[in-house]
C-alpha atoms as a PDB file:
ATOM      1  CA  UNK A   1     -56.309-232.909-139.842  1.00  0.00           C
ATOM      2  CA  UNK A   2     -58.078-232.404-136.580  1.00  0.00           C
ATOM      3  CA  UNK A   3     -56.229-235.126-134.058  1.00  0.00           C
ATOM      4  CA  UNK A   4     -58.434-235.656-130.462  1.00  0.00           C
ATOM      5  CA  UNK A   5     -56.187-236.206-127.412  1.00  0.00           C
ATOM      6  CA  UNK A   6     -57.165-237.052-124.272  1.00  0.00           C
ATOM      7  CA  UNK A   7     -54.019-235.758-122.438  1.00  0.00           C
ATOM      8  CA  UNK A   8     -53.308-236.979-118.590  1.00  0.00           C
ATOM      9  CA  UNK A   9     -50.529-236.135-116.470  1.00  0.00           C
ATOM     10  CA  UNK A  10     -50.419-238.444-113.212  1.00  0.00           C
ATOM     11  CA  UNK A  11     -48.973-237.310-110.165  1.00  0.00           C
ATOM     12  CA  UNK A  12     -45.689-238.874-110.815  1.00  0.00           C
ATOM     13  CA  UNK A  13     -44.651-236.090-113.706  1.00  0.00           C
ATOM     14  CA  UNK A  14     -45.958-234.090-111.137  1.00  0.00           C
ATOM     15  CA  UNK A  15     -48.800-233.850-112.809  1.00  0.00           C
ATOM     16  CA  UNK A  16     -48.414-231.429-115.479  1.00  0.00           C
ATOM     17  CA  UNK A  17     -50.798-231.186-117.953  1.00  0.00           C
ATOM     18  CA  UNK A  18     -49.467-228.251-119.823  1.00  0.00           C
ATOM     19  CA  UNK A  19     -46.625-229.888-120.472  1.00  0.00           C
ATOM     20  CA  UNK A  20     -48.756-233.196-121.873  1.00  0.00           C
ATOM     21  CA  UNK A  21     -50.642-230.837-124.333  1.00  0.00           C
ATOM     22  CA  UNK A  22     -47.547-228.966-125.534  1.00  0.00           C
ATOM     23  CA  UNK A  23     -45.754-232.661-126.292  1.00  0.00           C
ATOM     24  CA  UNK A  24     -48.698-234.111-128.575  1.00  0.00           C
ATOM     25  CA  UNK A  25     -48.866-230.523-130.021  1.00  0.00           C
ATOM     26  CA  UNK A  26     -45.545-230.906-131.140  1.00  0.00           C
ATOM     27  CA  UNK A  27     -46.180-234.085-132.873  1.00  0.00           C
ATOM     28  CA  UNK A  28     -48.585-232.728-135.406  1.00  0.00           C
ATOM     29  CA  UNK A  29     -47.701-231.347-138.767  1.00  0.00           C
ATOM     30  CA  UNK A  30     -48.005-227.113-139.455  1.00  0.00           C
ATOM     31  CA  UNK A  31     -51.619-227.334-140.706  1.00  0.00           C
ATOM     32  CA  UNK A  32     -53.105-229.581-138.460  1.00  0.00           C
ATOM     33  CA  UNK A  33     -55.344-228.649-135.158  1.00  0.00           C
ATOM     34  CA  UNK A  34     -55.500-230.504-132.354  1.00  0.00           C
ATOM     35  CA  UNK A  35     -58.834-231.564-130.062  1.00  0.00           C
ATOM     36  CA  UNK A  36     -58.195-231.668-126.636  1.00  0.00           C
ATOM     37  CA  UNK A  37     -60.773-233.049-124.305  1.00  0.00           C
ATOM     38  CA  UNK A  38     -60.356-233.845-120.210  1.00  0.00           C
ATOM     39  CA  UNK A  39     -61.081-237.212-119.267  1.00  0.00           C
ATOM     40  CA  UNK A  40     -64.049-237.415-117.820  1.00  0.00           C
ATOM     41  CA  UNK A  41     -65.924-236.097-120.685  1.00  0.00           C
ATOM     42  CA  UNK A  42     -67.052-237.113-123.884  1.00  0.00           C
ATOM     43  CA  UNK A  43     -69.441-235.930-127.127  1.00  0.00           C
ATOM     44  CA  UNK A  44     -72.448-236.567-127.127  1.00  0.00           C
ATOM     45  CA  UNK A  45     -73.284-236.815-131.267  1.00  0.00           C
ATOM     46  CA  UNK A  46     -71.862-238.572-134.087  1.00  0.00           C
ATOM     47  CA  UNK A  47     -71.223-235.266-135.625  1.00  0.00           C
ATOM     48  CA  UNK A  48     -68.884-233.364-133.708  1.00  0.00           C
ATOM     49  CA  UNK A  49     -65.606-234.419-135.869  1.00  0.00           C
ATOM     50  CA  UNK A  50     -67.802-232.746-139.268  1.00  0.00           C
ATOM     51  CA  UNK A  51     -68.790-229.821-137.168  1.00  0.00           C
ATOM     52  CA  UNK A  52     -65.041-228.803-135.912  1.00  0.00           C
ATOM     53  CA  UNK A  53     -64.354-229.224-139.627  1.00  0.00           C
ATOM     54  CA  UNK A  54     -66.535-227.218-141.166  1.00  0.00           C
ATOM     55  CA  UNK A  55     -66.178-224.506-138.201  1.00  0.00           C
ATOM     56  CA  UNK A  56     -62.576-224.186-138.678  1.00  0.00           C
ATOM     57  CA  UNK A  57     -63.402-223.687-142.481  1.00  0.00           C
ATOM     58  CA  UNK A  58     -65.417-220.721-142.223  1.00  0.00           C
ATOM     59  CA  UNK A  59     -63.903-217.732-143.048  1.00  0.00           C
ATOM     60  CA  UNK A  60     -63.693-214.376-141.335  1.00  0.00           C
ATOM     61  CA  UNK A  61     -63.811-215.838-137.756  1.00  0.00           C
ATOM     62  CA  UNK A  62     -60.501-214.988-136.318  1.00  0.00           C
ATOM     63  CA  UNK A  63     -60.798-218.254-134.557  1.00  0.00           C
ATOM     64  CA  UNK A  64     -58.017-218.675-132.154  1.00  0.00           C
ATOM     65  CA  UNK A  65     -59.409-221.092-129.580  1.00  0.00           C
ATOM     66  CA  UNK A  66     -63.067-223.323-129.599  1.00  0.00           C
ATOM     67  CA  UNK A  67     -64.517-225.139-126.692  1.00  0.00           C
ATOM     68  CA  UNK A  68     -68.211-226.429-126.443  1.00  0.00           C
ATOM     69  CA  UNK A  69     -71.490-226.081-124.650  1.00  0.00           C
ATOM     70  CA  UNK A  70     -71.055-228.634-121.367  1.00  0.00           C
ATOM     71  CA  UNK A  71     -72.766-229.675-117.972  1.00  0.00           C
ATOM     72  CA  UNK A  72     -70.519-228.655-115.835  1.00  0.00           C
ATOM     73  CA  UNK A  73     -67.875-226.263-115.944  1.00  0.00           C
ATOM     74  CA  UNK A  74     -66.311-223.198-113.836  1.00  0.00           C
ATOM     75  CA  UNK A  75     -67.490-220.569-116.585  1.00  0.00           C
ATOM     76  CA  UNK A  76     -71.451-220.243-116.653  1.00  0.00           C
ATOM     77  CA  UNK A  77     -71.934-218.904-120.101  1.00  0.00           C
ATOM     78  CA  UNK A  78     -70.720-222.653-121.651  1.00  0.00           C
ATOM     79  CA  UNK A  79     -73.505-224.115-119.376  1.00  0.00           C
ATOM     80  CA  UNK A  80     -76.668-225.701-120.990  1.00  0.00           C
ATOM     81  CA  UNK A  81     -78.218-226.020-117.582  1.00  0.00           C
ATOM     82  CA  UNK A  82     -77.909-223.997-114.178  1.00  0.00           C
ATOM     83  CA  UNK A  83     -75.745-225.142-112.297  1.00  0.00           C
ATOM     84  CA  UNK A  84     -78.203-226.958-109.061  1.00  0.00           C
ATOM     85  CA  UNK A  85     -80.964-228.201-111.493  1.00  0.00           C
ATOM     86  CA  UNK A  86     -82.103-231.294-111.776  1.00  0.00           C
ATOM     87  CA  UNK A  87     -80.635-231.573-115.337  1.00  0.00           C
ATOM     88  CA  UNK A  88     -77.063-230.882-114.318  1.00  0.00           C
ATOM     89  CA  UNK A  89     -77.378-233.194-111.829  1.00  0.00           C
ATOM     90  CA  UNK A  90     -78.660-236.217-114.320  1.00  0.00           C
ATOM     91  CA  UNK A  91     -76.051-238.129-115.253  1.00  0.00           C
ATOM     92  CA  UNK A  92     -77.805-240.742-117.807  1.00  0.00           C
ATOM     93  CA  UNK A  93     -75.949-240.599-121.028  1.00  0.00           C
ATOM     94  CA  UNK A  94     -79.046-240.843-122.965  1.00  0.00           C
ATOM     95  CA  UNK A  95     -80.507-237.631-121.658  1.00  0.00           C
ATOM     96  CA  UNK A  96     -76.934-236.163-122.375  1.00  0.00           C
ATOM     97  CA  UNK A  97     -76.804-237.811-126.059  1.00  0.00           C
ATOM     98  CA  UNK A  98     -80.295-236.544-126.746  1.00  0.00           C
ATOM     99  CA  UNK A  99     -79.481-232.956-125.365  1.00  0.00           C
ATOM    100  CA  UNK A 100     -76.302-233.395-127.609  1.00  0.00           C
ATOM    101  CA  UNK A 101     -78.650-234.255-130.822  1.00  0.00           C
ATOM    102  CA  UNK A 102     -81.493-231.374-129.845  1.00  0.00           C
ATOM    103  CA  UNK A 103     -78.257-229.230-129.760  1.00  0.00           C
ATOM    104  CA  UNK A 104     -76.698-229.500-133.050  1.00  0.00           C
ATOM    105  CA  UNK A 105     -80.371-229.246-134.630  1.00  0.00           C
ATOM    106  CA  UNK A 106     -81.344-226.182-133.163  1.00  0.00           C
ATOM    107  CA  UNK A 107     -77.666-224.556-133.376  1.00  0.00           C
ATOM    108  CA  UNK A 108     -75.920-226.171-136.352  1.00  0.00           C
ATOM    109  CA  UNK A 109     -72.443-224.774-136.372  1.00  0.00           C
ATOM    110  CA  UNK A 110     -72.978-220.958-134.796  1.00  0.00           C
ATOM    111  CA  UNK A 111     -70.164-219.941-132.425  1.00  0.00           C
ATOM    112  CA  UNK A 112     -70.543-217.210-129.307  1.00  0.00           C
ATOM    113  CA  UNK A 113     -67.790-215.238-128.892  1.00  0.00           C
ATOM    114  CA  UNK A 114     -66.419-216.083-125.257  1.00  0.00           C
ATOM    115  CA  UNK A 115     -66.323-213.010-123.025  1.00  0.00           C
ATOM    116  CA  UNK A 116     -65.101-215.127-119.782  1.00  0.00           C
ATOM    117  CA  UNK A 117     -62.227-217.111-119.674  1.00  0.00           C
ATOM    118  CA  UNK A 118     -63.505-220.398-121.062  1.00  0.00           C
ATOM    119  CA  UNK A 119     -62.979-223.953-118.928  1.00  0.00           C
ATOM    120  CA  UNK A 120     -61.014-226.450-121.139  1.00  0.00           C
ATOM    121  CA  UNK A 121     -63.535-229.320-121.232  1.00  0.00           C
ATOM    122  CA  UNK A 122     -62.651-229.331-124.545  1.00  0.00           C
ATOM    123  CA  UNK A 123     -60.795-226.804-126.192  1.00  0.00           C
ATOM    124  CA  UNK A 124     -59.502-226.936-130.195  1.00  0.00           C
ATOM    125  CA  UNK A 125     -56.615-224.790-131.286  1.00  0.00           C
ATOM    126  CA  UNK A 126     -54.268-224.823-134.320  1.00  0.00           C
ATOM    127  CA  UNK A 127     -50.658-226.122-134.408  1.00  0.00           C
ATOM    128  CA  UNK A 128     -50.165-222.395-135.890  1.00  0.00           C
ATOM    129  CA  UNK A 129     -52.105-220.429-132.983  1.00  0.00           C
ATOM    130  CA  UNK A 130     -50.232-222.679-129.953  1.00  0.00           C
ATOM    131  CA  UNK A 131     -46.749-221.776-131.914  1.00  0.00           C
ATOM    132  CA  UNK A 132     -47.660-218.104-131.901  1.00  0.00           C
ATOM    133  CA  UNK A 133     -48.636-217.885-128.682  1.00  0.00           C
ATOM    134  CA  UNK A 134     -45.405-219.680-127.034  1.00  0.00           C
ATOM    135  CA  UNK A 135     -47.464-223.149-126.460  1.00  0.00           C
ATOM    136  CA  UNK A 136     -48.850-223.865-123.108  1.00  0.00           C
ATOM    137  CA  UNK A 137     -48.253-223.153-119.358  1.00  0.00           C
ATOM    138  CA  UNK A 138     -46.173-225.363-117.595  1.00  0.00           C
ATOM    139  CA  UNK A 139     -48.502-227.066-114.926  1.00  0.00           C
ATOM    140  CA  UNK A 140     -51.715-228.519-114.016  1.00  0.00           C
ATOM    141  CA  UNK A 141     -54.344-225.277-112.923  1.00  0.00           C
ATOM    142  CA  UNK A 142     -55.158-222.752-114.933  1.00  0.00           C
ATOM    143  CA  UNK A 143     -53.613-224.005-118.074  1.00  0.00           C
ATOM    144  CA  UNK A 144     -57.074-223.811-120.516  1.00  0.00           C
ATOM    145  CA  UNK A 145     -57.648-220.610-119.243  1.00  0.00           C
ATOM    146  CA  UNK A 146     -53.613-219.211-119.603  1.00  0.00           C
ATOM    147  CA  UNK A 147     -53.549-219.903-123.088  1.00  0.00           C
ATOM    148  CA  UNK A 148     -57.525-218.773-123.763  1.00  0.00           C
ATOM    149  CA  UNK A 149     -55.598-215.003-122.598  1.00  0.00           C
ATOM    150  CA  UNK A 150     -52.872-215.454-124.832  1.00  0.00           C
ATOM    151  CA  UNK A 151     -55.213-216.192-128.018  1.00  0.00           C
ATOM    152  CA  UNK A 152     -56.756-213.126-126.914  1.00  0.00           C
ATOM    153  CA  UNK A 153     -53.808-210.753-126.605  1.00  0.00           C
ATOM    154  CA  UNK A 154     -52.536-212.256-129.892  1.00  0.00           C
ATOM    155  CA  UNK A 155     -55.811-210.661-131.272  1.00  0.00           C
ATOM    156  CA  UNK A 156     -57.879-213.204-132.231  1.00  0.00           C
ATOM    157  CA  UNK A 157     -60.896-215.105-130.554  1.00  0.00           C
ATOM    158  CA  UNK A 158     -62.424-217.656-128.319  1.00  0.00           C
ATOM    159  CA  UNK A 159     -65.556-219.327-129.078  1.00  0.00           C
ATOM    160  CA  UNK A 160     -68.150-220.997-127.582  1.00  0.00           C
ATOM    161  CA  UNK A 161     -69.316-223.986-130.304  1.00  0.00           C
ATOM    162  CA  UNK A 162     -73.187-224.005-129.401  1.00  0.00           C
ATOM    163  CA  UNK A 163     -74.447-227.082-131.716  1.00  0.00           C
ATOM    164  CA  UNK A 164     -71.447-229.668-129.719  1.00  0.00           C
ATOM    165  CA  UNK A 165     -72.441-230.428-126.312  1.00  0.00           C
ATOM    166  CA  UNK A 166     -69.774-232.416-123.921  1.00  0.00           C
ATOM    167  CA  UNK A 167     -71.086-234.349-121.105  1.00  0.00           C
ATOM    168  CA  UNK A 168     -69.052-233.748-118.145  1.00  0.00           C
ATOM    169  CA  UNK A 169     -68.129-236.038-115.206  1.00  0.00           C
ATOM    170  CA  UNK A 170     -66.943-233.498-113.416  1.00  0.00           C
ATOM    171  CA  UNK A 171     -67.161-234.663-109.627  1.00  0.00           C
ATOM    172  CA  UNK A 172     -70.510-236.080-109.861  1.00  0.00           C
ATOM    173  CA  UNK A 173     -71.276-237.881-106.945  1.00  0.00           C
ATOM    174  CA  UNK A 174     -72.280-241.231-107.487  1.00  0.00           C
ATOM    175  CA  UNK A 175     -75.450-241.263-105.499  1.00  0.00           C
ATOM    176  CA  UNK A 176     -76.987-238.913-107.361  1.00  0.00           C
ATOM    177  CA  UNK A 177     -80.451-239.850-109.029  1.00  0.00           C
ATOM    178  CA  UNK A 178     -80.013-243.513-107.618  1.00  0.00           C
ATOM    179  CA  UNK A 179     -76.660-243.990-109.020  1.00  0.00           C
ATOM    180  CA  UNK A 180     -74.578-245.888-106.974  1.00  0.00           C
ATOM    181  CA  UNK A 181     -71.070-246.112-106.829  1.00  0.00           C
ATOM    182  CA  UNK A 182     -69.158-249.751-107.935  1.00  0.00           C
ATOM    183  CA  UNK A 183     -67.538-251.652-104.967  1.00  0.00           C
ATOM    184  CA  UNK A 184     -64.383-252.366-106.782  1.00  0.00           C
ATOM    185  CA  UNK A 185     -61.430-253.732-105.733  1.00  0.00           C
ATOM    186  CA  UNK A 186     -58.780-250.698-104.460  1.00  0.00           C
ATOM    187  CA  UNK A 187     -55.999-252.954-105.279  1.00  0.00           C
ATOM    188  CA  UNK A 188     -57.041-253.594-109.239  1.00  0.00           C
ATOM    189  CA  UNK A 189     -59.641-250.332-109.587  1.00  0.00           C
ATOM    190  CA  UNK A 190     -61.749-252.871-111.214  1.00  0.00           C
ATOM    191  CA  UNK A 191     -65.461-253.142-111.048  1.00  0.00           C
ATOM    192  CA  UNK A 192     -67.098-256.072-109.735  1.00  0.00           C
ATOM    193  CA  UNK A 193     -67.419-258.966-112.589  1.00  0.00           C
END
């Protein structure tokens, strides 16, 4: 089984996200993997669950880690756009769904080995490769990329899934492209009704 988590650490645990990740990891069963994906993002196709399937299926890969294509991210080679273009700076989900479908036609299931230190957008790892590796970081920076080193000392390999695309928040400013911001209520962090 692949399980998705959406892990968040608020600042009262003081926000520790490594430690989040390593107690859902140690929920799942031997064989299982586990999806992790920050917050403010989401998939963009219908497909995505089918394609981590069938990637971790293939054989030969040495696959120790897996993140995705994204809009916006610290490491440049798992951007689809540059990073000041007027596409990374678009933030209507339809042009990020359509992207997302364009994506897995043209690209399917091929991986790109990862030569930077990947950003954890999304990041899918094995109940076996997090217990080799001595689980995750304790802490909130720099966890995605501490354990993409350990994978990689452990010998095996990080890759970039080029056919799943994640739309990423990521600090967008409201205003952007006409967007503009809710006036919600501080008190509730509800939008207006």
């Amino acid at each position: 089984m692949i399980y998705t988590h959406v892990p968040y650490s608020p600042a009262t645990c003081p926000m520790n996200l490594g430690l989040a990740y390593n107690l859902f990891m140690q929920q799942l069963e031997e064989d299982d993997w586990a999806c992790f994906l920050d917050h403010d993002a989401m998939f963009t196709t219908d497909t995505w669950y089918k394609q981590l399937e069938e990637i971790i299926a293939l054989p030969d890969t040495k696959l120790g880690l897996l993140t995705a294509i994204t809009n916006r991210v610290g490491n440049d080679e798992q951007l689809i756009f540059t990073k000041d273009s007027p596409e990374a700076k678009n933030h209507d989900i339809y042009f990020h769904r359509k992207i997302g479908k364009d994506m897995h036609i043209a690209e399917g299931n091929s991986l790109r080995v990862a030569r930077k230190i990947i950003g954890g957008v999304m990041m899918l790892i094995s109940k076996k490769m997090w217990r080799q590796v001595g689980g995750f970081k304790e802490g909130f920076l720099g966890v995605d990329g501490d354990m993409d080193e350990k994978v990689r000392k452990a010998g095996y390999v990080t890759y970039i899934a080029d056919g799943i695309y994640v739309y990423h928040w990521y600090r967008a400013a409201p205003e952007e492209n006409g967007l503009k911001p809710y006036k919600y209520d501080k008190s509730t962090y509800l939008p207006p009704v």
